[in-house]
N, C-alpha and C. Protein backbone atom coordinates (compact mmCIF):
# COMPACT_ATOMS: atom_id res chain seq x y z
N UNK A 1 -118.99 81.87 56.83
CA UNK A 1 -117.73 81.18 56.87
C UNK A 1 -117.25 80.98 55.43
N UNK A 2 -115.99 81.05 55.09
CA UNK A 2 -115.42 80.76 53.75
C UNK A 2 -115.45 79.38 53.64
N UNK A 3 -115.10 79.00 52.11
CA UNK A 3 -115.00 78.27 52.08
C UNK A 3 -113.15 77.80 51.28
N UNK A 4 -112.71 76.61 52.01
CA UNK A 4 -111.08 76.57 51.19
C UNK A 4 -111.06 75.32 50.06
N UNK A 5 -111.75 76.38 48.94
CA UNK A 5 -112.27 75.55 47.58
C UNK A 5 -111.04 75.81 46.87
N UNK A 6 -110.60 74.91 46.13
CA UNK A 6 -109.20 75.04 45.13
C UNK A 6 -109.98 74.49 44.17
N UNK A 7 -109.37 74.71 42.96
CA UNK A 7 -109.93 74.22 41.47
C UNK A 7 -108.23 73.68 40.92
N UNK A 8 -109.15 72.93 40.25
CA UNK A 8 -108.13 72.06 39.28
C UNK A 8 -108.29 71.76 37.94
N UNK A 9 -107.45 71.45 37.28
CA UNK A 9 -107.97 71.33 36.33
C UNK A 9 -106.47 69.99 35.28
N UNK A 10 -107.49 69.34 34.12
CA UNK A 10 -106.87 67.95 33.50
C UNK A 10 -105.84 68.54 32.16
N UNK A 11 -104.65 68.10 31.95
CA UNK A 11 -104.12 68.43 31.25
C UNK A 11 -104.89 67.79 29.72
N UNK A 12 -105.39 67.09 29.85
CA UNK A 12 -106.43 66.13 28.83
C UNK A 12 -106.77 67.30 27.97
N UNK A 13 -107.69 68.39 28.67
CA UNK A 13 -107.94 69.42 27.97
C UNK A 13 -107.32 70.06 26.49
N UNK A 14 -105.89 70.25 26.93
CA UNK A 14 -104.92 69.98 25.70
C UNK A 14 -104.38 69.22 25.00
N UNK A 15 -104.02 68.36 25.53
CA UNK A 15 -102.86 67.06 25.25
C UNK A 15 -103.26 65.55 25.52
N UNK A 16 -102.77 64.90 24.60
CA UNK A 16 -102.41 63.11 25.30
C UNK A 16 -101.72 62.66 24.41
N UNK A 17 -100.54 61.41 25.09
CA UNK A 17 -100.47 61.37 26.67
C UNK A 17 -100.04 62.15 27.07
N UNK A 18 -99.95 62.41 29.04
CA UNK A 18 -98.75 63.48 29.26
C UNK A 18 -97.76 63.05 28.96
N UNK A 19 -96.81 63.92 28.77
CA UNK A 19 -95.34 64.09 28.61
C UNK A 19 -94.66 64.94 29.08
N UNK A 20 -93.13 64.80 28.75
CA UNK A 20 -92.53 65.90 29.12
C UNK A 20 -93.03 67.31 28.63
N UNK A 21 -92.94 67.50 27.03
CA UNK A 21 -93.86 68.97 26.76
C UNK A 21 -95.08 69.14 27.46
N UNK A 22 -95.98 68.15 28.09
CA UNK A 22 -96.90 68.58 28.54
C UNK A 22 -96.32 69.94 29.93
N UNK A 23 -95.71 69.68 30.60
CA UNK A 23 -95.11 70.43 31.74
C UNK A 23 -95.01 72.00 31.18
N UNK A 24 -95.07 71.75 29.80
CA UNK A 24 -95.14 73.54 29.13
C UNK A 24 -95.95 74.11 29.20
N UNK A 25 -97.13 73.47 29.36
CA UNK A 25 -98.77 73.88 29.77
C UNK A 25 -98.64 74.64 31.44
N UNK A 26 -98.16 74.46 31.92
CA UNK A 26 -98.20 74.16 34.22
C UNK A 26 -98.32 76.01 34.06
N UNK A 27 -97.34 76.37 33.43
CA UNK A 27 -97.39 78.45 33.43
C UNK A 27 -99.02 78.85 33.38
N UNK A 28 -99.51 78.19 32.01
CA UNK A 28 -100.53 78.55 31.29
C UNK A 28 -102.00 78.12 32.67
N UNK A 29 -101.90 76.99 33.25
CA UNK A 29 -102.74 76.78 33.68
C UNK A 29 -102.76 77.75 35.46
N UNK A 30 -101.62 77.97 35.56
CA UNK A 30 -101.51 78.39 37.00
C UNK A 30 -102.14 80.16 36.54
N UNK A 31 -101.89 80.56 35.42
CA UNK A 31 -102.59 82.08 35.15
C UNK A 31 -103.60 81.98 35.26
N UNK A 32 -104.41 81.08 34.59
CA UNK A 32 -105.32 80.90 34.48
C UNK A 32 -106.75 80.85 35.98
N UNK A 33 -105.58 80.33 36.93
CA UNK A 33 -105.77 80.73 38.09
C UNK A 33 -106.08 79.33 39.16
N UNK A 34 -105.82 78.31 38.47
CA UNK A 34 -106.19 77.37 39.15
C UNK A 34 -104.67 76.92 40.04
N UNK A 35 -104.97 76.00 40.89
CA UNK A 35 -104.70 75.66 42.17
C UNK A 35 -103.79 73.93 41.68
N UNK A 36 -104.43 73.41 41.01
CA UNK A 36 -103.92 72.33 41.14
C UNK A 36 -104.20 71.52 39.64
N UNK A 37 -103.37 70.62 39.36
CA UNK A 37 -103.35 70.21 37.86
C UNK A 37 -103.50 68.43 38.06
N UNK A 38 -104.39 68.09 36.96
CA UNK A 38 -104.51 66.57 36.98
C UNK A 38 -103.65 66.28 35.96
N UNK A 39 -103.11 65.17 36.75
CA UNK A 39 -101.67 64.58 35.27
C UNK A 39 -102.23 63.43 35.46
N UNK A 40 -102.98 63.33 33.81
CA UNK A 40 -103.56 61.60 33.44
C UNK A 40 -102.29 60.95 33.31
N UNK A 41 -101.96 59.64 33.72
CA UNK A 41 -101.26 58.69 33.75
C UNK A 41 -101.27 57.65 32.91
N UNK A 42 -101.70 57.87 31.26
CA UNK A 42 -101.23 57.16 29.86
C UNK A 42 -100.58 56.11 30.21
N UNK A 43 -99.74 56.38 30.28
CA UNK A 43 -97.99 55.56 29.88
C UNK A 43 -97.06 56.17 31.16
N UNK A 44 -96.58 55.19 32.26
CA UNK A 44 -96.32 55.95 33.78
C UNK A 44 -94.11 56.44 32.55
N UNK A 45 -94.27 54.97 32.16
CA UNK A 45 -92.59 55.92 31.10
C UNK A 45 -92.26 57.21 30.70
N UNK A 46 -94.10 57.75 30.40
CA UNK A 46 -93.55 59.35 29.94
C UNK A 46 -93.48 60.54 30.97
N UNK A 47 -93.68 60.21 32.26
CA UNK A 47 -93.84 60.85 33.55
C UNK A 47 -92.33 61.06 34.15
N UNK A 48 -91.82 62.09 33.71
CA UNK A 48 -90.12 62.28 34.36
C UNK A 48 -90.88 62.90 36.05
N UNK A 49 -90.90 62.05 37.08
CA UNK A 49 -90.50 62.65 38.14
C UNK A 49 -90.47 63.89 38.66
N UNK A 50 -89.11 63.67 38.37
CA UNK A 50 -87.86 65.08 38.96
C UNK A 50 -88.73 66.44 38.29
N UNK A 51 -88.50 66.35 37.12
CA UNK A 51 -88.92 67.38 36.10
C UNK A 51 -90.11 67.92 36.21
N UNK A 52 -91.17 66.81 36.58
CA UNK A 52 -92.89 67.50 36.87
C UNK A 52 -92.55 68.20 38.41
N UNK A 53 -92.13 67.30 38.93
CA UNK A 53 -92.37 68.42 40.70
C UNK A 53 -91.32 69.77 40.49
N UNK A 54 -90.35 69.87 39.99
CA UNK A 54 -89.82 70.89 39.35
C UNK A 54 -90.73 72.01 39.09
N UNK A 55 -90.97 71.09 37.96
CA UNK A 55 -92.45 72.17 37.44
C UNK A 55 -93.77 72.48 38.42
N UNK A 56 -93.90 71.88 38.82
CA UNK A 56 -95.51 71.79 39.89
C UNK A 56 -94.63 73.15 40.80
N UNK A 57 -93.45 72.76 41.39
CA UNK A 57 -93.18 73.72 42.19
C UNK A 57 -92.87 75.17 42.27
N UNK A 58 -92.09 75.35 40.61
CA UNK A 58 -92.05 76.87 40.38
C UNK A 58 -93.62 77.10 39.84
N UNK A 59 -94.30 76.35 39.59
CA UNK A 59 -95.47 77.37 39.23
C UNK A 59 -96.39 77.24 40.57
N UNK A 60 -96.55 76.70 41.42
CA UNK A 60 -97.31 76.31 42.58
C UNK A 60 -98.31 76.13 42.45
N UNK A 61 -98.24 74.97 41.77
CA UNK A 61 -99.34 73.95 41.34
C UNK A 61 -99.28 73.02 42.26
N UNK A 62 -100.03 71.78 42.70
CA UNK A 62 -100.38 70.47 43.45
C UNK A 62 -100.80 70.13 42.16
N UNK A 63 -100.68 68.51 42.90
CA UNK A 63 -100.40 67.55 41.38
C UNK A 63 -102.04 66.51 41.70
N UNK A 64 -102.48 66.14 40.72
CA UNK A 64 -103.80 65.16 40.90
C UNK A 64 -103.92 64.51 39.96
N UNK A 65 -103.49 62.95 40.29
CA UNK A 65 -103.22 61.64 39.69
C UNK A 65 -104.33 60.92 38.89
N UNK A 66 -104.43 60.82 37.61
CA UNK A 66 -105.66 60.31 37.21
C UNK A 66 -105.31 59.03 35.93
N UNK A 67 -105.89 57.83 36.71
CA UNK A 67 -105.58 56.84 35.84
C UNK A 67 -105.71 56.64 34.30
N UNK A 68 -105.52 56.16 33.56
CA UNK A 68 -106.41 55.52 32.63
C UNK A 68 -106.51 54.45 31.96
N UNK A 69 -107.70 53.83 32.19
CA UNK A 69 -107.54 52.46 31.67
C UNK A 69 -108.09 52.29 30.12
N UNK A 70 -106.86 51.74 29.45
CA UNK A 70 -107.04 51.36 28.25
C UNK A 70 -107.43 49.95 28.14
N UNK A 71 -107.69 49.54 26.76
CA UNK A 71 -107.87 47.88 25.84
C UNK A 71 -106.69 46.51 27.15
N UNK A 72 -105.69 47.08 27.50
CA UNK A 72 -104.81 46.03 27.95
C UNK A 72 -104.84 46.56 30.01
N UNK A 73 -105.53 47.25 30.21
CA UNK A 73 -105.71 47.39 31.57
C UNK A 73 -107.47 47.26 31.95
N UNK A 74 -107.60 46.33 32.43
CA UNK A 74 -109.18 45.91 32.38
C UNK A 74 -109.19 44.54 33.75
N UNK A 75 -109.78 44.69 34.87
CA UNK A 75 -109.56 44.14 36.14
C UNK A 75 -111.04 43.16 35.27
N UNK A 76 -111.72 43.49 34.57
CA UNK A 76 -113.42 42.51 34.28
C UNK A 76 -112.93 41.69 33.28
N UNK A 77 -111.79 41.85 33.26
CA UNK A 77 -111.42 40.45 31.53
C UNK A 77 -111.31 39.14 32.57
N UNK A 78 -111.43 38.42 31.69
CA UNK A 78 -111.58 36.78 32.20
C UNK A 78 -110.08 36.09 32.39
N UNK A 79 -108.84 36.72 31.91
CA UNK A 79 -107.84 36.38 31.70
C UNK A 79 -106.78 37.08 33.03
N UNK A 80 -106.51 36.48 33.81
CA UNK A 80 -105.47 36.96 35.26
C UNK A 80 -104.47 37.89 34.53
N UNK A 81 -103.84 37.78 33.51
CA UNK A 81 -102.87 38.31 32.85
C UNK A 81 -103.11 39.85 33.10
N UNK A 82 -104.40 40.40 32.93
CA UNK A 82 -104.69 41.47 32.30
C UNK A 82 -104.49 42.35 33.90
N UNK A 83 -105.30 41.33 34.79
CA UNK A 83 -105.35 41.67 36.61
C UNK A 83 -103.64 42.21 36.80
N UNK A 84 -102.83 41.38 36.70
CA UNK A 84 -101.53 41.53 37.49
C UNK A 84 -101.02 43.18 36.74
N UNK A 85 -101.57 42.99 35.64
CA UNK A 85 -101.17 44.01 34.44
C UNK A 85 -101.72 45.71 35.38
N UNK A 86 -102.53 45.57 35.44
CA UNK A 86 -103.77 46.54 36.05
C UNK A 86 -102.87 46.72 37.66
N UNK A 87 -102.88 45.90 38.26
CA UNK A 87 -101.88 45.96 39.65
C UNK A 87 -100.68 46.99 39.40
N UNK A 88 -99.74 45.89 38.34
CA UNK A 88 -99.07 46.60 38.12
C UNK A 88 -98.92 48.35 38.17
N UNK A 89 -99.60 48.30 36.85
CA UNK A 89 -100.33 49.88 36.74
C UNK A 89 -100.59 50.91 37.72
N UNK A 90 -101.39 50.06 38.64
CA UNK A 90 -102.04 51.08 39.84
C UNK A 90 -100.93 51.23 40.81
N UNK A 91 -100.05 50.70 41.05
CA UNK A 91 -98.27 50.55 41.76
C UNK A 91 -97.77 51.52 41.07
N UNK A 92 -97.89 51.56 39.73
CA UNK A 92 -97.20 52.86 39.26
C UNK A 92 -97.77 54.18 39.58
N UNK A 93 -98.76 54.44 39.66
CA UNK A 93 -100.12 55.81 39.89
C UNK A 93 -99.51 56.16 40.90
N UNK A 94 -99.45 55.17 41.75
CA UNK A 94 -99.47 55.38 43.45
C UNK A 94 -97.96 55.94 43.60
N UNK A 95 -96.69 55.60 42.81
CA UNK A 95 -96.13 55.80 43.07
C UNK A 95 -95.37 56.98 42.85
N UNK A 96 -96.47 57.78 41.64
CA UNK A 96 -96.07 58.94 40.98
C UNK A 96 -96.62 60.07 41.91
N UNK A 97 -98.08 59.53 42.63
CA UNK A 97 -98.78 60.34 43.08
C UNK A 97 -97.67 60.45 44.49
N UNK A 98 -97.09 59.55 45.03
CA UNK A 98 -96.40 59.91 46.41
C UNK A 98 -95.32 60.56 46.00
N UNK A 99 -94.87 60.46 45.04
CA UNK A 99 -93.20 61.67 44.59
C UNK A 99 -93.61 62.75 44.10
N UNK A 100 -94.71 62.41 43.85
CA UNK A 100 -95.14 64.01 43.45
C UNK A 100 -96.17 65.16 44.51
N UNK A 101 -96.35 64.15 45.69
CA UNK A 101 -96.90 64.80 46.56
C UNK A 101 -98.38 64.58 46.68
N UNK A 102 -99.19 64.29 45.93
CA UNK A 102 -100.58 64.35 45.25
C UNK A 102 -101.41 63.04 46.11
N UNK A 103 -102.43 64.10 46.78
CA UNK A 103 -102.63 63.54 47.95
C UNK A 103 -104.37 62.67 47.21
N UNK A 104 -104.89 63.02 45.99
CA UNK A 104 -105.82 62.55 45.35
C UNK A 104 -104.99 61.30 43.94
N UNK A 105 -106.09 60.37 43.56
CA UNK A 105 -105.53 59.29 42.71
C UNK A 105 -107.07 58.77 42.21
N UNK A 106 -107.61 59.79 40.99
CA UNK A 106 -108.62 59.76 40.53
C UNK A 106 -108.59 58.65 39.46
N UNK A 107 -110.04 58.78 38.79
CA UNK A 107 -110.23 57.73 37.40
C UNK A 107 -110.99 56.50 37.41
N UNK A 108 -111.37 56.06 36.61
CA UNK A 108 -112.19 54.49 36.79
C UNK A 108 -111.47 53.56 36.58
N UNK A 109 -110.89 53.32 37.56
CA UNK A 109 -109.70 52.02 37.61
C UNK A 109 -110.31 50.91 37.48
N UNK A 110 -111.62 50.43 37.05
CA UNK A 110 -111.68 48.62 36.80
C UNK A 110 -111.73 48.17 35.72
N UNK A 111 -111.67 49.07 34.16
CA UNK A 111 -112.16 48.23 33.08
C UNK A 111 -111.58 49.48 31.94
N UNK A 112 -111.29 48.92 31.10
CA UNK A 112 -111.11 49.90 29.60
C UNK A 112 -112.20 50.34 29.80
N UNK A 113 -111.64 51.91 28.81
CA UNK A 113 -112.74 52.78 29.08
C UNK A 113 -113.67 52.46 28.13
N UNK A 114 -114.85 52.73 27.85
CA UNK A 114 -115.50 52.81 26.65
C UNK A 114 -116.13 51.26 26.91
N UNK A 115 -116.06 50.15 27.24
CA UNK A 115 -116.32 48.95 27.38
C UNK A 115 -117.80 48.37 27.08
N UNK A 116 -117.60 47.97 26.03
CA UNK A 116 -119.34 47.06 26.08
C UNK A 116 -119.58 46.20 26.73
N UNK A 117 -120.84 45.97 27.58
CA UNK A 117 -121.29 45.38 28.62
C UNK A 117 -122.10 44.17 27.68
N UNK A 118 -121.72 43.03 28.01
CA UNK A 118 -122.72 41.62 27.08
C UNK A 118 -123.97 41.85 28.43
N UNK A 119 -124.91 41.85 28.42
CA UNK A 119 -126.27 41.69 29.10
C UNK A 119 -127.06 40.62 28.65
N UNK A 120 -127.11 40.23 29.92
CA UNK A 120 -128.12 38.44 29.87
C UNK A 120 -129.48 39.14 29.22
N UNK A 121 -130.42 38.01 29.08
CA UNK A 121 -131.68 38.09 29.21
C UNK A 121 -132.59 38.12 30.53
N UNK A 122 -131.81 37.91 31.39
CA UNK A 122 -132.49 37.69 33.32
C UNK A 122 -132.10 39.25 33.43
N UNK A 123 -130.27 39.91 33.28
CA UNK A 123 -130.42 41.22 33.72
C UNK A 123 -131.40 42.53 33.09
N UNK A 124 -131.77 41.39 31.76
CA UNK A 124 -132.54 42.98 30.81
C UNK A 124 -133.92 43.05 31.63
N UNK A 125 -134.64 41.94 32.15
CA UNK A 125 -135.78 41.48 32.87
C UNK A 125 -135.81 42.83 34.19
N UNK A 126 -134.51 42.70 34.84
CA UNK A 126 -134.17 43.89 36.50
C UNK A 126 -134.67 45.19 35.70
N UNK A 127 -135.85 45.61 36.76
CA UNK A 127 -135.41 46.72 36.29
C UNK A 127 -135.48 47.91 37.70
N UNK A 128 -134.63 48.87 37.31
CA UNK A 128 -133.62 50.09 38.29
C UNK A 128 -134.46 51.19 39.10
């Protein structure tokens, strides 16, 4: 039996954030032979809409939504501010991913990336 495997692949590879020039890449990646393109979601302001499904569509690409959480999007900070912030955020993902069709909404949505973990003296004790 076959299998109906598509590949994809992150505009990250080249660029950040996306942008509009990023959409100049969509030719390059569809030769290349893949199926479907991840558009990291930086800054949801630099994401024209209209213009990416445009693009997704003459090259026949599918679109795959991938968050990212920076220093000011972090659901583990102690401060609510940062929560509503992060909500916010993920309202935007969701909302790029439904105009754009994109039936996946990847990424580690709870905490800046890169994040140092403070560890008790009881958790260093657990061990895995």
């Amino acid at each position: 039996m076959a299998l109906n495997v598509k590949f994809g692949v992150s505009t990250w590879l080249w660029t950040s954030p996306f942008n509009m020039e990023t959409v100049s890449l969509f030719p390059k990646i569809k030769n290349y032979g893949y199926d479907a393109v991840e558009i990291p979601v930086e800054d949801p302001e630099l994401v024209d809409l209209a213009a990416v499904k445009k693009a997704l569509e003459d090259n026949g690409l599918s679109a795959i939504i991938c968050g990212a959480f920076g220093p000011s999007r972090d659901f583990t900070h102690d401060d609510p501010a940062f929560h509503d912030t992060c909500f916010k955020y993920m309202d935007q993902c969701f909302e790029i991913a439904s105009e754009l069709g994109a039936k996946f909404v990847a990424g580690p949505m709870y905490s800046a990336v890169g994040k140092a973990r403070l560890v008790s003296p009881e958790q260093k004790k657990l061990e895995w």
